[in-house]
C-alpha atoms as a PDB file:
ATOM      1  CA  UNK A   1     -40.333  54.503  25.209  1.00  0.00           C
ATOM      2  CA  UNK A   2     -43.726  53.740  26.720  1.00  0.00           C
ATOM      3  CA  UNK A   3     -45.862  56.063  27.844  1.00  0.00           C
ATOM      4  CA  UNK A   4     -46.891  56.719  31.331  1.00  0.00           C
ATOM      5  CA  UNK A   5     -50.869  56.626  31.447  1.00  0.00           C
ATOM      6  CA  UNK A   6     -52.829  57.925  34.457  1.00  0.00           C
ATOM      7  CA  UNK A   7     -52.074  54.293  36.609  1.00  0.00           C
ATOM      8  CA  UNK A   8     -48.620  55.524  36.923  1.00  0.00           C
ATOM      9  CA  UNK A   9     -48.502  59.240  37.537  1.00  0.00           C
ATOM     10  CA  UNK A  10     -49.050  59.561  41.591  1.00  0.00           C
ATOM     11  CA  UNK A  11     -52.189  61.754  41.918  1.00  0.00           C
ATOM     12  CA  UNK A  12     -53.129  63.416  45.170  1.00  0.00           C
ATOM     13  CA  UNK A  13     -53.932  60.434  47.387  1.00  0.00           C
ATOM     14  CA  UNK A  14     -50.342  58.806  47.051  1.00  0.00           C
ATOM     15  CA  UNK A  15     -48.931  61.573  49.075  1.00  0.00           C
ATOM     16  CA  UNK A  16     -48.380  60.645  52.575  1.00  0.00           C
ATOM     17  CA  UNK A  17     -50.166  63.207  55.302  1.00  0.00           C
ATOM     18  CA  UNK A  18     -50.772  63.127  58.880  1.00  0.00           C
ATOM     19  CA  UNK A  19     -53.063  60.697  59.177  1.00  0.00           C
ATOM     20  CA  UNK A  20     -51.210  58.123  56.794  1.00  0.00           C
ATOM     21  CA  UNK A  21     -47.857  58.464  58.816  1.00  0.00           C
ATOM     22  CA  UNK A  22     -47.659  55.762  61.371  1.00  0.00           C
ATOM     23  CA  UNK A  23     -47.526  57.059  64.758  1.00  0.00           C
ATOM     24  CA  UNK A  24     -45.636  56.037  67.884  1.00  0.00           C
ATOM     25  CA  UNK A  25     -47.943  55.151  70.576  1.00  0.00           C
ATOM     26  CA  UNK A  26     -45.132  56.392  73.246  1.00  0.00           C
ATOM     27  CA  UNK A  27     -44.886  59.559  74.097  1.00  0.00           C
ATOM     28  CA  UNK A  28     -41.456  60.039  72.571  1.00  0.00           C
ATOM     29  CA  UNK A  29     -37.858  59.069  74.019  1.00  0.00           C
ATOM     30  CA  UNK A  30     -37.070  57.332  76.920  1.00  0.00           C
ATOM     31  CA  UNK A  31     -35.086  60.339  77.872  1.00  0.00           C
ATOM     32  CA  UNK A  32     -37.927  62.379  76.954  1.00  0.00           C
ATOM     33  CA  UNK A  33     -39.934  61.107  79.192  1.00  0.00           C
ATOM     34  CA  UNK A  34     -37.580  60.758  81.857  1.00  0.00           C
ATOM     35  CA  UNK A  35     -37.287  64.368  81.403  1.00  0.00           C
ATOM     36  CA  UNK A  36     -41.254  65.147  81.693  1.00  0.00           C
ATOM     37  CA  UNK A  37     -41.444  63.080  84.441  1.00  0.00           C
ATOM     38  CA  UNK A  38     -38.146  65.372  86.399  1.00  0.00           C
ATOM     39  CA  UNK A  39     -40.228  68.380  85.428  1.00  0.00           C
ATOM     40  CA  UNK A  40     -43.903  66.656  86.592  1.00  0.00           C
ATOM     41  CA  UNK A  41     -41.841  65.800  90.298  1.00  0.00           C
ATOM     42  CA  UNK A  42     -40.566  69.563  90.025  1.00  0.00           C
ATOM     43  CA  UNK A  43     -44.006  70.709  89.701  1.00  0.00           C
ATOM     44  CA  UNK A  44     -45.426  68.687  92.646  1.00  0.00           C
ATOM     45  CA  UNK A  45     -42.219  69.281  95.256  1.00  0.00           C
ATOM     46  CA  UNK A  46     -43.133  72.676  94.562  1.00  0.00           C
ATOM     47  CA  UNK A  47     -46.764  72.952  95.170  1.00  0.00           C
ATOM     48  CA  UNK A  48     -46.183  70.565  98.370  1.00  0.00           C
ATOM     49  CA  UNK A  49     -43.555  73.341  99.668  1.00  0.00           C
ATOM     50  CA  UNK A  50     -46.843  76.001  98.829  1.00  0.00           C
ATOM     51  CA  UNK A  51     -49.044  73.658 100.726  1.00  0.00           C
ATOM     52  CA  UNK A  52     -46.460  73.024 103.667  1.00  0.00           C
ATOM     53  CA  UNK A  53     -46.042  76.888 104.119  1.00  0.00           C
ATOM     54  CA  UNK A  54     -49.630  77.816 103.661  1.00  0.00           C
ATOM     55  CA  UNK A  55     -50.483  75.009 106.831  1.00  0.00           C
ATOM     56  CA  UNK A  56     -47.482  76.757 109.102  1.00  0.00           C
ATOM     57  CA  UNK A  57     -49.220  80.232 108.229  1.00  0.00           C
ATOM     58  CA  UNK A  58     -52.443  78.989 109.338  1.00  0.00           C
ATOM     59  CA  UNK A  59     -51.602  76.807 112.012  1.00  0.00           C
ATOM     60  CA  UNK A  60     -49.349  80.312 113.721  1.00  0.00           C
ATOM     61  CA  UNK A  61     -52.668  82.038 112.980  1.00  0.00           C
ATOM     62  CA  UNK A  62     -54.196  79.697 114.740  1.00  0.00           C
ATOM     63  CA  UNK A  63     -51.932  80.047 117.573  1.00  0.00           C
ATOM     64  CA  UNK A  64     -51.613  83.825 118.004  1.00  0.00           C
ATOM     65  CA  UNK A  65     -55.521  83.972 118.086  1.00  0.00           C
ATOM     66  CA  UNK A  66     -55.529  81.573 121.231  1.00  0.00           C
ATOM     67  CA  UNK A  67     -53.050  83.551 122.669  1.00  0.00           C
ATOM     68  CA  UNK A  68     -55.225  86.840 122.550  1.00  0.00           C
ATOM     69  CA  UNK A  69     -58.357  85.005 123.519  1.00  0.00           C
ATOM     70  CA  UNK A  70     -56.431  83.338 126.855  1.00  0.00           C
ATOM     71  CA  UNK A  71     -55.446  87.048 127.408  1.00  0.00           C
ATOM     72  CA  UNK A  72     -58.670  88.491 126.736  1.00  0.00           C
ATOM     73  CA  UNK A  73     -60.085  85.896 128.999  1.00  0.00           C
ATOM     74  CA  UNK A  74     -57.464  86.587 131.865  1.00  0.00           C
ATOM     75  CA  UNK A  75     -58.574  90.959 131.483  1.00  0.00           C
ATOM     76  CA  UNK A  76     -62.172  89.904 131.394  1.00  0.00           C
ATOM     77  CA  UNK A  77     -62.102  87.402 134.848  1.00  0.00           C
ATOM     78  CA  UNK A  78     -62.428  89.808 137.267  1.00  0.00           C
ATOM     79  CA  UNK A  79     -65.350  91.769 135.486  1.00  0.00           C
ATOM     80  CA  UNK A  80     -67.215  88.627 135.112  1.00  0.00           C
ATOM     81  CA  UNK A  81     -66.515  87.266 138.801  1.00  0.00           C
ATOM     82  CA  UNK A  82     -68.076  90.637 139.956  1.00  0.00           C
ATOM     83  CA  UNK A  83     -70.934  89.521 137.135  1.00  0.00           C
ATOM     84  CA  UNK A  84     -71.968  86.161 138.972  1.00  0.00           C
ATOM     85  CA  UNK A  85     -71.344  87.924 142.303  1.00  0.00           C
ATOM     86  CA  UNK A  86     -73.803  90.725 141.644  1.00  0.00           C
ATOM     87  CA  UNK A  87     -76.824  87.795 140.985  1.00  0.00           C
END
């Protein structure tokens, strides 16, 4: 029986580690990324429904504050008619 000299015992460097594995340049499964890409849409529907109800917040804002300067404007008519008069 021969013996086993240093050439054939493994030594430190024969063991595989992370940088020796091959690697898959995907980014897993097909239905893994079918399923990141579901979630990714999820994300952005959801942040367009934020957006969408942020803009109908502003834009009744908007609105109401025309509304209270017309009526402001209609109170303050006759007081400013009997301004230019008075000059």
């Amino acid at each position: 029986m021969p013996l086993r000299t240093m050439e054939h015992v493994k030594g430190m460097h024969d063991v595989r580690h992370q940088q020796s594995i091959r690697h898959s340049t995907a980014r897993g499964t097909v239905f893994q990324q079918l399923e990141r890409l579901a979630q990714e849409k999820e994300r952005a529907l959801t942040r367009a429904r934020l957006w969408a109800s942020k803009l109908k917040r502003g834009e009744e804002r908007i609105a109401e504050i025309d509304r209270q300067r017309e009526a402001l404007l209609r109170t303050l008519e006759p007081v400013l008619r009997a301004e230019l008069e008075s000059l």
